[in-house]
C-alpha atoms as a PDB file:
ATOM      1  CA  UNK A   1      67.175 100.155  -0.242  1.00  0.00           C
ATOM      2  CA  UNK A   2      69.059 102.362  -2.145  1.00  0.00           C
ATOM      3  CA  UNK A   3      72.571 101.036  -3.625  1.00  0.00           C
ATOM      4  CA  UNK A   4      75.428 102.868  -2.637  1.00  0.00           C
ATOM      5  CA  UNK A   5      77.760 104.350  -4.992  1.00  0.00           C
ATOM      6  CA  UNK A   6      81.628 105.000  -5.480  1.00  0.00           C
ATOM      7  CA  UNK A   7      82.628 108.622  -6.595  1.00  0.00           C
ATOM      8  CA  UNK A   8      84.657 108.626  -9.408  1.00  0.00           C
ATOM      9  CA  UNK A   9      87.609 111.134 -10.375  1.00  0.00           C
ATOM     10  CA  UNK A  10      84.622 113.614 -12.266  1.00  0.00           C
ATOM     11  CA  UNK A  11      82.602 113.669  -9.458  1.00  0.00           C
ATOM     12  CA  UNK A  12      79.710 111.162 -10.338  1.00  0.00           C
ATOM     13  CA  UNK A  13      78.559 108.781  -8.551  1.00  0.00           C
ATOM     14  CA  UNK A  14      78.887 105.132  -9.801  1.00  0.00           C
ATOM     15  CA  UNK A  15      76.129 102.769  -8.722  1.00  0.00           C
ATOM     16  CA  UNK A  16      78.662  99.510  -6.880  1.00  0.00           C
ATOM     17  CA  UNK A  17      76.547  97.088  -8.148  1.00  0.00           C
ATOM     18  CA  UNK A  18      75.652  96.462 -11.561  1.00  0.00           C
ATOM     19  CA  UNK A  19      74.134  94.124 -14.092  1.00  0.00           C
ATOM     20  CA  UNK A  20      77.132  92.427 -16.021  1.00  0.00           C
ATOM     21  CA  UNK A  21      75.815  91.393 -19.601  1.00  0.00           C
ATOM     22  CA  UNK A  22      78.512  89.252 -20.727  1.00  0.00           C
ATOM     23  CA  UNK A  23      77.640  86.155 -22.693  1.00  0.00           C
ATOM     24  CA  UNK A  24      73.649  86.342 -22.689  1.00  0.00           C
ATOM     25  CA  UNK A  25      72.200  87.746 -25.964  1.00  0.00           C
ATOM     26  CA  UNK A  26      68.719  87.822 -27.184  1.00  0.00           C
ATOM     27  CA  UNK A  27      65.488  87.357 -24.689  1.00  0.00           C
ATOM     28  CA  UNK A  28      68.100  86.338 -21.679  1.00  0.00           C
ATOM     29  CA  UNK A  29      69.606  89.400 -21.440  1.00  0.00           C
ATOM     30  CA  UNK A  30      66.587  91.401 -21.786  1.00  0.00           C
ATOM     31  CA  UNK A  31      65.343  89.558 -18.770  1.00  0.00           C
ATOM     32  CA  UNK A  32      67.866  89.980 -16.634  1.00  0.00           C
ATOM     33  CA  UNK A  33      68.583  93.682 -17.559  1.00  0.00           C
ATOM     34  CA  UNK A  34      64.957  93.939 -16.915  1.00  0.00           C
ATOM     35  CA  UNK A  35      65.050  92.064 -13.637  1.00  0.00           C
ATOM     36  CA  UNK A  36      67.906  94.194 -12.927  1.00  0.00           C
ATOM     37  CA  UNK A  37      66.393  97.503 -13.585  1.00  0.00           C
ATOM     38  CA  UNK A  38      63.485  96.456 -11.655  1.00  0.00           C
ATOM     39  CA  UNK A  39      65.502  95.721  -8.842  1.00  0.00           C
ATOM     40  CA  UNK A  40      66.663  98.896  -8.320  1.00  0.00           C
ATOM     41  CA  UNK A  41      70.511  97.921  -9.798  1.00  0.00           C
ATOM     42  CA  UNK A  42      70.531 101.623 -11.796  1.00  0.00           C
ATOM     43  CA  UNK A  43      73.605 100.330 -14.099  1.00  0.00           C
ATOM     44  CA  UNK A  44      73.948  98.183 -16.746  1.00  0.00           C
ATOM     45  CA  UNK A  45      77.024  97.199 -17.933  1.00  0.00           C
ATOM     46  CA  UNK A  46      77.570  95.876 -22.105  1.00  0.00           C
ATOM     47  CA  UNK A  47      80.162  96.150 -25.388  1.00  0.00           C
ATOM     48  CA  UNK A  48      80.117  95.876 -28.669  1.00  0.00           C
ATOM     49  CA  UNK A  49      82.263  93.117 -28.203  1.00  0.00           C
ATOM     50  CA  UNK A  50      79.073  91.348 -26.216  1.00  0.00           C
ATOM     51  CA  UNK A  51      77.006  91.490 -29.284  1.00  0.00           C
ATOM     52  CA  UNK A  52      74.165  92.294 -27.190  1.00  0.00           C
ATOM     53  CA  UNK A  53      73.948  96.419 -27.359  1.00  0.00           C
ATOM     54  CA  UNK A  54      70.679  96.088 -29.414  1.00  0.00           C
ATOM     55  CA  UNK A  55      68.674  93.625 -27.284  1.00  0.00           C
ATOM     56  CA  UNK A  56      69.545  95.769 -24.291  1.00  0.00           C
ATOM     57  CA  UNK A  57      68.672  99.019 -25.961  1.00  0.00           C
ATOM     58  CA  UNK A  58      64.805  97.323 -26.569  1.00  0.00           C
ATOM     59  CA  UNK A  59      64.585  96.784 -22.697  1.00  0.00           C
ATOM     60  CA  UNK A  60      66.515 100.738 -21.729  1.00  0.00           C
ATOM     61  CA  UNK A  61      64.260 102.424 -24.042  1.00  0.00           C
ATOM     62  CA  UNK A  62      61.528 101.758 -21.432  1.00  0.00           C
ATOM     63  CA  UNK A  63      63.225 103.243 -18.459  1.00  0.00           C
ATOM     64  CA  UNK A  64      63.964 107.237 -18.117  1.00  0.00           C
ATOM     65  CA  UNK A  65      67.525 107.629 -18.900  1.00  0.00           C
ATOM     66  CA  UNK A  66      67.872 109.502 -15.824  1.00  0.00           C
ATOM     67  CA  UNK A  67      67.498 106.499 -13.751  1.00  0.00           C
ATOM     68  CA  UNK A  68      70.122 104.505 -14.879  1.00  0.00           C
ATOM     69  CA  UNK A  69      74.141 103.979 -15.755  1.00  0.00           C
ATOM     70  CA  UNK A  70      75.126 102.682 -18.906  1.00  0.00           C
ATOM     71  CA  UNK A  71      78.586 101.669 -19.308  1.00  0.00           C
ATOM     72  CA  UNK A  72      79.692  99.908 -22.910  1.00  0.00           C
ATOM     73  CA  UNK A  73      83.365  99.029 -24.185  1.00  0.00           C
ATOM     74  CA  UNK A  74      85.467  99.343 -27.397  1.00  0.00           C
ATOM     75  CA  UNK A  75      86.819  96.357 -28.549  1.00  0.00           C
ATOM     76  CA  UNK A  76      90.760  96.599 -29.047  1.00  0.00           C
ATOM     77  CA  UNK A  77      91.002  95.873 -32.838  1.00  0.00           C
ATOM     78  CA  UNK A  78      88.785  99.507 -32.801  1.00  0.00           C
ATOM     79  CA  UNK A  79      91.720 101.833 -31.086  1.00  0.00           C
ATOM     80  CA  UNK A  80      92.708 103.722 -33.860  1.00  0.00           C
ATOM     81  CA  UNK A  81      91.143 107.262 -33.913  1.00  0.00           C
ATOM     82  CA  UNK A  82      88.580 107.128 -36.433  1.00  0.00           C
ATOM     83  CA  UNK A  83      87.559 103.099 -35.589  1.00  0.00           C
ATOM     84  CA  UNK A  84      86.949 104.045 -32.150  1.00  0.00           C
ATOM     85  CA  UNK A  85      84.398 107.187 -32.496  1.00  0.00           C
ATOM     86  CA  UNK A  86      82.937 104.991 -35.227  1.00  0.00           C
ATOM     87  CA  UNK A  87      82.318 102.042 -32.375  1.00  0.00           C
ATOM     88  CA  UNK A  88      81.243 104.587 -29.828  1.00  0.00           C
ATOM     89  CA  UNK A  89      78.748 106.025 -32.661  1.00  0.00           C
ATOM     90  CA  UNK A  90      77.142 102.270 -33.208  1.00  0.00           C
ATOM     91  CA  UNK A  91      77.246 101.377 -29.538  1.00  0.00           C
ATOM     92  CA  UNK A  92      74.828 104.858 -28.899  1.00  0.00           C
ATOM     93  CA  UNK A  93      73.037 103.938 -32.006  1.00  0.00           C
ATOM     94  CA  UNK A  94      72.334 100.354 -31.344  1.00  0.00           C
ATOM     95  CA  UNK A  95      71.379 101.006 -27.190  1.00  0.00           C
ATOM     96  CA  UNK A  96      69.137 104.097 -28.728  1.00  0.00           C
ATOM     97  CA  UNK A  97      70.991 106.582 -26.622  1.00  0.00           C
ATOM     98  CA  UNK A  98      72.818 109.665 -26.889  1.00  0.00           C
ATOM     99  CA  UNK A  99      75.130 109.516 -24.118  1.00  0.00           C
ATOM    100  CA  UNK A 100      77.122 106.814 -22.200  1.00  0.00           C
ATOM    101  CA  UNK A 101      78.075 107.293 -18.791  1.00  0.00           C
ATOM    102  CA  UNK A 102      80.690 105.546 -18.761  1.00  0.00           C
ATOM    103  CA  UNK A 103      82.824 104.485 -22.052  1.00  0.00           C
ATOM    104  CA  UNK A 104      86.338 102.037 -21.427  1.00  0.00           C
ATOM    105  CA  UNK A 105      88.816 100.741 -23.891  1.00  0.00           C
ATOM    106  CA  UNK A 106      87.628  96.790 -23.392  1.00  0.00           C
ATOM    107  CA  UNK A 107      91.112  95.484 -23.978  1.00  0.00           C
ATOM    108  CA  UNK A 108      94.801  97.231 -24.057  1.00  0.00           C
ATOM    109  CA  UNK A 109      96.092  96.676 -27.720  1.00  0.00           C
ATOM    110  CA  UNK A 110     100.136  96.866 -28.337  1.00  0.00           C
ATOM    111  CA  UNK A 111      99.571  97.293 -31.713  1.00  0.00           C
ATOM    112  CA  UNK A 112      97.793 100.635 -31.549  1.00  0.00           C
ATOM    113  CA  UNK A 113      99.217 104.098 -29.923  1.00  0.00           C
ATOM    114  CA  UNK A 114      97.504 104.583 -26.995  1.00  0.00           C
ATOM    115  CA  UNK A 115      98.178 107.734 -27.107  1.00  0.00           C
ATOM    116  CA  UNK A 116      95.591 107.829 -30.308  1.00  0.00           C
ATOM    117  CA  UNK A 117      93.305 106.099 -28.457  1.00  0.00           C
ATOM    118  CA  UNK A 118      92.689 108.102 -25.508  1.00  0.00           C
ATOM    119  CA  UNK A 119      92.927 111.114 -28.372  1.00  0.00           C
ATOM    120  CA  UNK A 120      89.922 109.885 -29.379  1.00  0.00           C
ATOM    121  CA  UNK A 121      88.423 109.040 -25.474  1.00  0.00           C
ATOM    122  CA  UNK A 122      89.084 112.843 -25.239  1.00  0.00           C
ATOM    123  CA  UNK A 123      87.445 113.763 -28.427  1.00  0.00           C
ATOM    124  CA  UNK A 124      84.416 111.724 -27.614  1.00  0.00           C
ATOM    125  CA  UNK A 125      84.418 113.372 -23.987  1.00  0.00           C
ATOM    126  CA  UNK A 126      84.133 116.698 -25.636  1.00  0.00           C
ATOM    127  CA  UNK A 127      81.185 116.074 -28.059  1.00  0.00           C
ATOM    128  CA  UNK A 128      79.209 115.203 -25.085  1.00  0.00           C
ATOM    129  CA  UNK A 129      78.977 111.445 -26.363  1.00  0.00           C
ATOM    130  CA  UNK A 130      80.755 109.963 -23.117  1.00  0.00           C
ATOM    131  CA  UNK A 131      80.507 111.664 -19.592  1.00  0.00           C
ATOM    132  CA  UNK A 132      83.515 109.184 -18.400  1.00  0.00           C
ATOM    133  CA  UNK A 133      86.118 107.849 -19.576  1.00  0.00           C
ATOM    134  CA  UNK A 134      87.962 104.642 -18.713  1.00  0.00           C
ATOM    135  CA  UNK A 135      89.933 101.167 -19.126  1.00  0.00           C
ATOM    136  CA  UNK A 136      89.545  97.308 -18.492  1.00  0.00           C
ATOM    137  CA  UNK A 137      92.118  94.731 -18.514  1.00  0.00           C
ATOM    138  CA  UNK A 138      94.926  97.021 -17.813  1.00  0.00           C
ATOM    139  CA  UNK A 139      97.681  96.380 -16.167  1.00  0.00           C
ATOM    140  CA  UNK A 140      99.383  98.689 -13.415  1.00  0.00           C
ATOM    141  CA  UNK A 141     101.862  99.394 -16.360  1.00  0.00           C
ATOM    142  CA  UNK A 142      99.541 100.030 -19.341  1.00  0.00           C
ATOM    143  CA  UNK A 143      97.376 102.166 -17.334  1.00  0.00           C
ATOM    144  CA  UNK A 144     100.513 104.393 -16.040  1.00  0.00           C
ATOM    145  CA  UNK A 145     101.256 104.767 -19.757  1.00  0.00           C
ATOM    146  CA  UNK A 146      97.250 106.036 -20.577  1.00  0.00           C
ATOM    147  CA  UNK A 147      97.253 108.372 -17.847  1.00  0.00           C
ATOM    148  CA  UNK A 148     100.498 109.753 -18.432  1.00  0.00           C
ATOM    149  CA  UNK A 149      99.034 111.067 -22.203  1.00  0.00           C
ATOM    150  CA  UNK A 150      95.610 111.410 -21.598  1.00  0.00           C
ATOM    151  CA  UNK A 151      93.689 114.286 -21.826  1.00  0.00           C
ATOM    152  CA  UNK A 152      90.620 113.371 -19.808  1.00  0.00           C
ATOM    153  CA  UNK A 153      90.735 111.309 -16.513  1.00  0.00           C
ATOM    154  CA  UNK A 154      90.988 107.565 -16.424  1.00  0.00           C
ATOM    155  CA  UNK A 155      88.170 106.862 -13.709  1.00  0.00           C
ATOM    156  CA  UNK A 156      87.818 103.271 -13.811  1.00  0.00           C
ATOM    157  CA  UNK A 157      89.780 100.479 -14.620  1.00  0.00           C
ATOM    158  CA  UNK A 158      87.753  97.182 -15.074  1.00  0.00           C
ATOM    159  CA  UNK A 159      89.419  93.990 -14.005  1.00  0.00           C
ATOM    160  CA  UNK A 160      89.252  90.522 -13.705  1.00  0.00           C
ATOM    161  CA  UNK A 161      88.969  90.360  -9.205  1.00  0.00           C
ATOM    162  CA  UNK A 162      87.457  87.863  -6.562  1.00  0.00           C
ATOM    163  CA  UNK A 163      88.705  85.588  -3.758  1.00  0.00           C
ATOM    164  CA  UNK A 164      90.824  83.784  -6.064  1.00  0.00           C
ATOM    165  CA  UNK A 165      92.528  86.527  -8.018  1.00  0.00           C
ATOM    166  CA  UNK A 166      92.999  89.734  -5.367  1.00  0.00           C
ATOM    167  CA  UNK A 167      95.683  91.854  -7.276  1.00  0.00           C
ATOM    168  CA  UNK A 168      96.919  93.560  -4.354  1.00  0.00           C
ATOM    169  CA  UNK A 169      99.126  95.489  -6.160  1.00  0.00           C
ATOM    170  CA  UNK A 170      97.172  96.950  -9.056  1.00  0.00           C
ATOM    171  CA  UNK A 171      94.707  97.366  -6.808  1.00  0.00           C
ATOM    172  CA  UNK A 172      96.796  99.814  -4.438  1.00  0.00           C
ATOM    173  CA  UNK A 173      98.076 101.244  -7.803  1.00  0.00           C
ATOM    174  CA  UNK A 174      94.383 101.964  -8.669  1.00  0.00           C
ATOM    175  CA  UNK A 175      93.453 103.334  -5.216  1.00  0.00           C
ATOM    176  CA  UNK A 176      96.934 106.023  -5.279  1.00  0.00           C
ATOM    177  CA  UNK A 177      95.394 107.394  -8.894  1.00  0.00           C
ATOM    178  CA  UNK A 178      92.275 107.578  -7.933  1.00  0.00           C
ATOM    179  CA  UNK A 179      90.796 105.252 -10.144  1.00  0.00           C
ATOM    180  CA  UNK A 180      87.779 103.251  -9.471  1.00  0.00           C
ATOM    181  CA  UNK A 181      88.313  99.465  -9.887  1.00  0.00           C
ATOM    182  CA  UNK A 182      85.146  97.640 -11.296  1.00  0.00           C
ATOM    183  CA  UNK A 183      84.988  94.070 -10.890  1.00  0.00           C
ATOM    184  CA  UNK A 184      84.275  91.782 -14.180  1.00  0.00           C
ATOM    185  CA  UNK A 185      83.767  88.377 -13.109  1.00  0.00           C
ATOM    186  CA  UNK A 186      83.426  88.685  -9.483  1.00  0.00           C
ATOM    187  CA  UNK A 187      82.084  85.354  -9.063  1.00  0.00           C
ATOM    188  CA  UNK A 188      84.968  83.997 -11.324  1.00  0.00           C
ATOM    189  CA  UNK A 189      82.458  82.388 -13.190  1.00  0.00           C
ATOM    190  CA  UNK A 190      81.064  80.855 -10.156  1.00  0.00           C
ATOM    191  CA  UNK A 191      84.217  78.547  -9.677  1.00  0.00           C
ATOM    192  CA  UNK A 192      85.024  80.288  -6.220  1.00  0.00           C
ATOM    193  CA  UNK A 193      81.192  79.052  -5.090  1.00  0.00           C
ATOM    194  CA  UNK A 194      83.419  75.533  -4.416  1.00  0.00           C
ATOM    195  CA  UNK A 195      85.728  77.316  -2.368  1.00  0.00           C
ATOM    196  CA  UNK A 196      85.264  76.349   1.186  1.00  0.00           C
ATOM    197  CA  UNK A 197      85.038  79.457   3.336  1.00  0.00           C
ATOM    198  CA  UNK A 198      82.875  80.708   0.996  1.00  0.00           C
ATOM    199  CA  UNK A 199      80.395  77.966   1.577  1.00  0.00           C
ATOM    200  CA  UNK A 200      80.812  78.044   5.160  1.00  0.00           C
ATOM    201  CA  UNK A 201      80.167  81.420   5.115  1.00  0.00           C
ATOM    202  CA  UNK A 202      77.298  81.533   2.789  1.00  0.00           C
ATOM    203  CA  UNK A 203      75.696  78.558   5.612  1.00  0.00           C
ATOM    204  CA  UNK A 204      76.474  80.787   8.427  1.00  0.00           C
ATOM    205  CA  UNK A 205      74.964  83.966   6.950  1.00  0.00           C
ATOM    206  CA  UNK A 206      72.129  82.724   5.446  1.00  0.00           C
ATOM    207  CA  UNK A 207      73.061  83.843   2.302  1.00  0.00           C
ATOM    208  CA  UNK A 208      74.177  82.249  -1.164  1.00  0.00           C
ATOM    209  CA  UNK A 209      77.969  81.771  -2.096  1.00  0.00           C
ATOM    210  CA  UNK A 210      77.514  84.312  -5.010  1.00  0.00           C
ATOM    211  CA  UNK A 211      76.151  87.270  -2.238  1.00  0.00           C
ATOM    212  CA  UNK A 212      79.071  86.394  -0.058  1.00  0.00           C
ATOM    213  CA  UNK A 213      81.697  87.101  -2.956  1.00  0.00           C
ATOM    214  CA  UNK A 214      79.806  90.192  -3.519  1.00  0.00           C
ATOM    215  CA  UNK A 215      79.516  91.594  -0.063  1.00  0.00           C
ATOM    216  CA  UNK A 216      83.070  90.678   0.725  1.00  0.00           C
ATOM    217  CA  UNK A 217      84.703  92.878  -2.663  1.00  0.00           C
ATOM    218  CA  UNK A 218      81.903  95.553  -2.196  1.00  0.00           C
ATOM    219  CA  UNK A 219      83.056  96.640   1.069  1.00  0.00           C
ATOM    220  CA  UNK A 220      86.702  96.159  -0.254  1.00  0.00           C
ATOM    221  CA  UNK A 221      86.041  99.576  -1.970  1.00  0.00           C
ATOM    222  CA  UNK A 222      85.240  97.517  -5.600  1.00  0.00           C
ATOM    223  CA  UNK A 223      82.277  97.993  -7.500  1.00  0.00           C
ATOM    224  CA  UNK A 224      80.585  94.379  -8.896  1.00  0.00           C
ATOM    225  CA  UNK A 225      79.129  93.728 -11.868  1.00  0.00           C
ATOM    226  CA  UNK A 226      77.634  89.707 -11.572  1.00  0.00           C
ATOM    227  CA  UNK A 227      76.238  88.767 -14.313  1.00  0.00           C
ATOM    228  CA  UNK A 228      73.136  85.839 -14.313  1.00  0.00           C
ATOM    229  CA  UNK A 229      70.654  84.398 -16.786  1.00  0.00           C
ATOM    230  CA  UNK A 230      68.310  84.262 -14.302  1.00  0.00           C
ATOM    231  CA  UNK A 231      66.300  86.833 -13.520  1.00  0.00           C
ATOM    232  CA  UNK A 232      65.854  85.047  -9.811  1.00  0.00           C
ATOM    233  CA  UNK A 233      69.489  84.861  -9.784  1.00  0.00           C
ATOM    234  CA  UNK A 234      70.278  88.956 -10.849  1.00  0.00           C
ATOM    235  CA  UNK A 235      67.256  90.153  -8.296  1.00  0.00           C
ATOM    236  CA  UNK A 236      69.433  88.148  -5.168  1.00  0.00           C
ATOM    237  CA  UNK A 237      73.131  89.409  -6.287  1.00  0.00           C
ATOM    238  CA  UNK A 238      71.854  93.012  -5.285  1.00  0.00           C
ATOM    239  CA  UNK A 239      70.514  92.258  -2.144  1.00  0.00           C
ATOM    240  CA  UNK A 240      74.190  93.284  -0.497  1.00  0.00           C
ATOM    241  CA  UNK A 241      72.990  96.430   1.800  1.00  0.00           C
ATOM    242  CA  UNK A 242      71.342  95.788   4.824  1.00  0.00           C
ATOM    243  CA  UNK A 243      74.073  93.169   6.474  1.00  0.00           C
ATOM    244  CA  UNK A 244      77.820  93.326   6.819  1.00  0.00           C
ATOM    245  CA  UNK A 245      80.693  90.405   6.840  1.00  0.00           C
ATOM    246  CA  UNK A 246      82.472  90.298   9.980  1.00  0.00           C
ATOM    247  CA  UNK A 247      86.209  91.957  10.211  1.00  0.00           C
ATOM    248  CA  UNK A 248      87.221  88.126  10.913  1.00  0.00           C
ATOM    249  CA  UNK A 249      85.363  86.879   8.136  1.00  0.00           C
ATOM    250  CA  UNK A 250      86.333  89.198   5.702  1.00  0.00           C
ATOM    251  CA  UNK A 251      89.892  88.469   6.433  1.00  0.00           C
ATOM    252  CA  UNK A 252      89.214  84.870   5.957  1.00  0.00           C
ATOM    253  CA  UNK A 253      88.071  85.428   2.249  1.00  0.00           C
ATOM    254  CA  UNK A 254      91.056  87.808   1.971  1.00  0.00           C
ATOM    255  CA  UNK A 255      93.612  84.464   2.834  1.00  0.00           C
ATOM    256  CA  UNK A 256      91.537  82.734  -0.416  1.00  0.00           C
ATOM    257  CA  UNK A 257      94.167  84.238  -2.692  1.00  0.00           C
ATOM    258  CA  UNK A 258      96.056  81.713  -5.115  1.00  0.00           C
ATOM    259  CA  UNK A 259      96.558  83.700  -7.940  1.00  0.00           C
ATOM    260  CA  UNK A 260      93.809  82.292 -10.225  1.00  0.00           C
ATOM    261  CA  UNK A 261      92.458  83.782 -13.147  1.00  0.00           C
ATOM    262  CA  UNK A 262      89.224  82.512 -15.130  1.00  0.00           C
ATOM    263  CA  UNK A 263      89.794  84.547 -18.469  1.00  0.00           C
ATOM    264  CA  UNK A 264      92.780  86.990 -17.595  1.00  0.00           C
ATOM    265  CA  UNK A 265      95.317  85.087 -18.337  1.00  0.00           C
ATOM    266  CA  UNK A 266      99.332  85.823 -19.224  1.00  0.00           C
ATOM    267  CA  UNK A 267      98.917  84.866 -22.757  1.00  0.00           C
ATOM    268  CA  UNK A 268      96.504  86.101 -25.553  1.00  0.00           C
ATOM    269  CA  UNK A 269      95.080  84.802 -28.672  1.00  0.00           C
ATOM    270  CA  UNK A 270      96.703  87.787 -31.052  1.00  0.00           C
ATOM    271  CA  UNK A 271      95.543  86.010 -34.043  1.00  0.00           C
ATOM    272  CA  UNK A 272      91.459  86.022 -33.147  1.00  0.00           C
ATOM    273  CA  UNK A 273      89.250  89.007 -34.226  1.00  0.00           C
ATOM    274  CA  UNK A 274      88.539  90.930 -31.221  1.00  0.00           C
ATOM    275  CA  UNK A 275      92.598  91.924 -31.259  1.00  0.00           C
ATOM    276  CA  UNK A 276      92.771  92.967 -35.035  1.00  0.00           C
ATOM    277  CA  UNK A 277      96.233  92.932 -35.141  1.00  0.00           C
ATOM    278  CA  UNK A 278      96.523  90.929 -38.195  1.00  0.00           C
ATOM    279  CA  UNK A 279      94.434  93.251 -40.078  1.00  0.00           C
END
């Protein structure tokens, strides 16, 4: 079965589920791109910041670029102007493309004018190097500020979001500006498979905790984008389609709220290398 997609501000259609990439390099995450791609996923989903754009480009360049979406990030110590179209020059070099479908700044950075950087979005937009443009980690707040001097429309913002961490709020900010929230770590690095509704559930569906998660922030309107070592693992997170969570039930996972992040949390490490800002 075919996967349903979300239409974004341009008028493409984004597949909702996708293979995630993050943290599997080398033969791993050419199996379970592969696995994914043979499961009829249709999106793939890497940065340069994953260190993997290379391994994945081995396993793309045997599949008609027609056929899929390929989404990759810039990291935030490349938002300056010429650092960015640089990164979005390497990430098409080292996937062996000439086009991504979908391009997003992988982390806000205070320390660089976003203004420049969605300059740059814009400029890559034009060349024909992007088809979309879009964000990940931002807040309400700092994607207010990128729309407000943006040339090109922000389409997605990708965000930390499962049963644990909801975001109601940036959420409904999303949803009024038509932008497309994209769930990174949907499973919250499977920490919410200990969660108890989602075990009963998973027992009363017949299904595993991870396709529960899934099912339940699919039909909230989010795209997924699990992401598994195993190739047994990637082919079952797709397998979303042909069932649907009860109103009841759904509501159930809604009440799981507490607030809990697995990686996006208040404070940041300013002084590592994916920020730059001590450079």
């Amino acid at each position: 079965m075919d996967a349903p997609t979300v239409t974004l501000a341009s008028g493409d259609e984004l597949p909702a589920v996708g293979v995630g990439t993050w943290d599997i390099g080398g033969e791993t995450v050419k199996d379970a791109a592969r696995a994914g791609l043979d499961a009829g996923y249709a999106h793939v989903d890497t940065a340069e910041g994953y260190h993997n754009e290379a391994a994945i480009g081995e396993v793309l360049a045997d599949y008609d670029r027609e056929e899929y979406w390929l989404t990759s990030k810039v990291l935030p110590k490349h938002l300056s102007y010429d650092a960015l179209i640089e990164s979005c020059e390497a990430s098409l070099d080292r996937l062996g493309v000439d086009s991504l479908d979908l391009y997003l700044v992988h982390w806000p950075n205070p320390a660089v004018s976003i203004r420049e950087t969605m300059d740059a979005m814009a400029t890559l937009k034009r060349r024909g190097l992007v088809e979309n443009v879009g964000v990940s980690n931002f807040s309400a707040y700092q994607l207010s500020c990128a729309q407000h001097v943006s040339d090109v429309p922000i389409v997605v913002n990708q965000i930390e979001y499962h049963p644990w961490f909801q975001r109601d709020d940036l959420l409904q900010y999303c949803r009024e500006t038509d932008t497309v929230v994209e769930a990174a770590a949907p499973l919250a690095r499977t920490e919410v498979f200990a969660d108890e509704v989602v075990r009963e559930l998973a027992a009363s569906y017949d299904k595993s905790p991870a396709q529960i998660v899934l099912k339940w922030a699919v039909e909230n309107g989010v795209a997924v984008l699990p992401k598994s070592s195993s190739p047994e693992h990637v082919r079952a997170n797709r397998e979303l389609f042909d069932w649907d969570l009860d109103e009841s039930d759904r509501a159930r996972l809604d009440a799981r709220d507490r607030n809990h992040p697995v990686y996006d949390t208040p404070a940041r490490d300013w002084s590592g290398d994916v920020y730059g800002i001590n450079s």
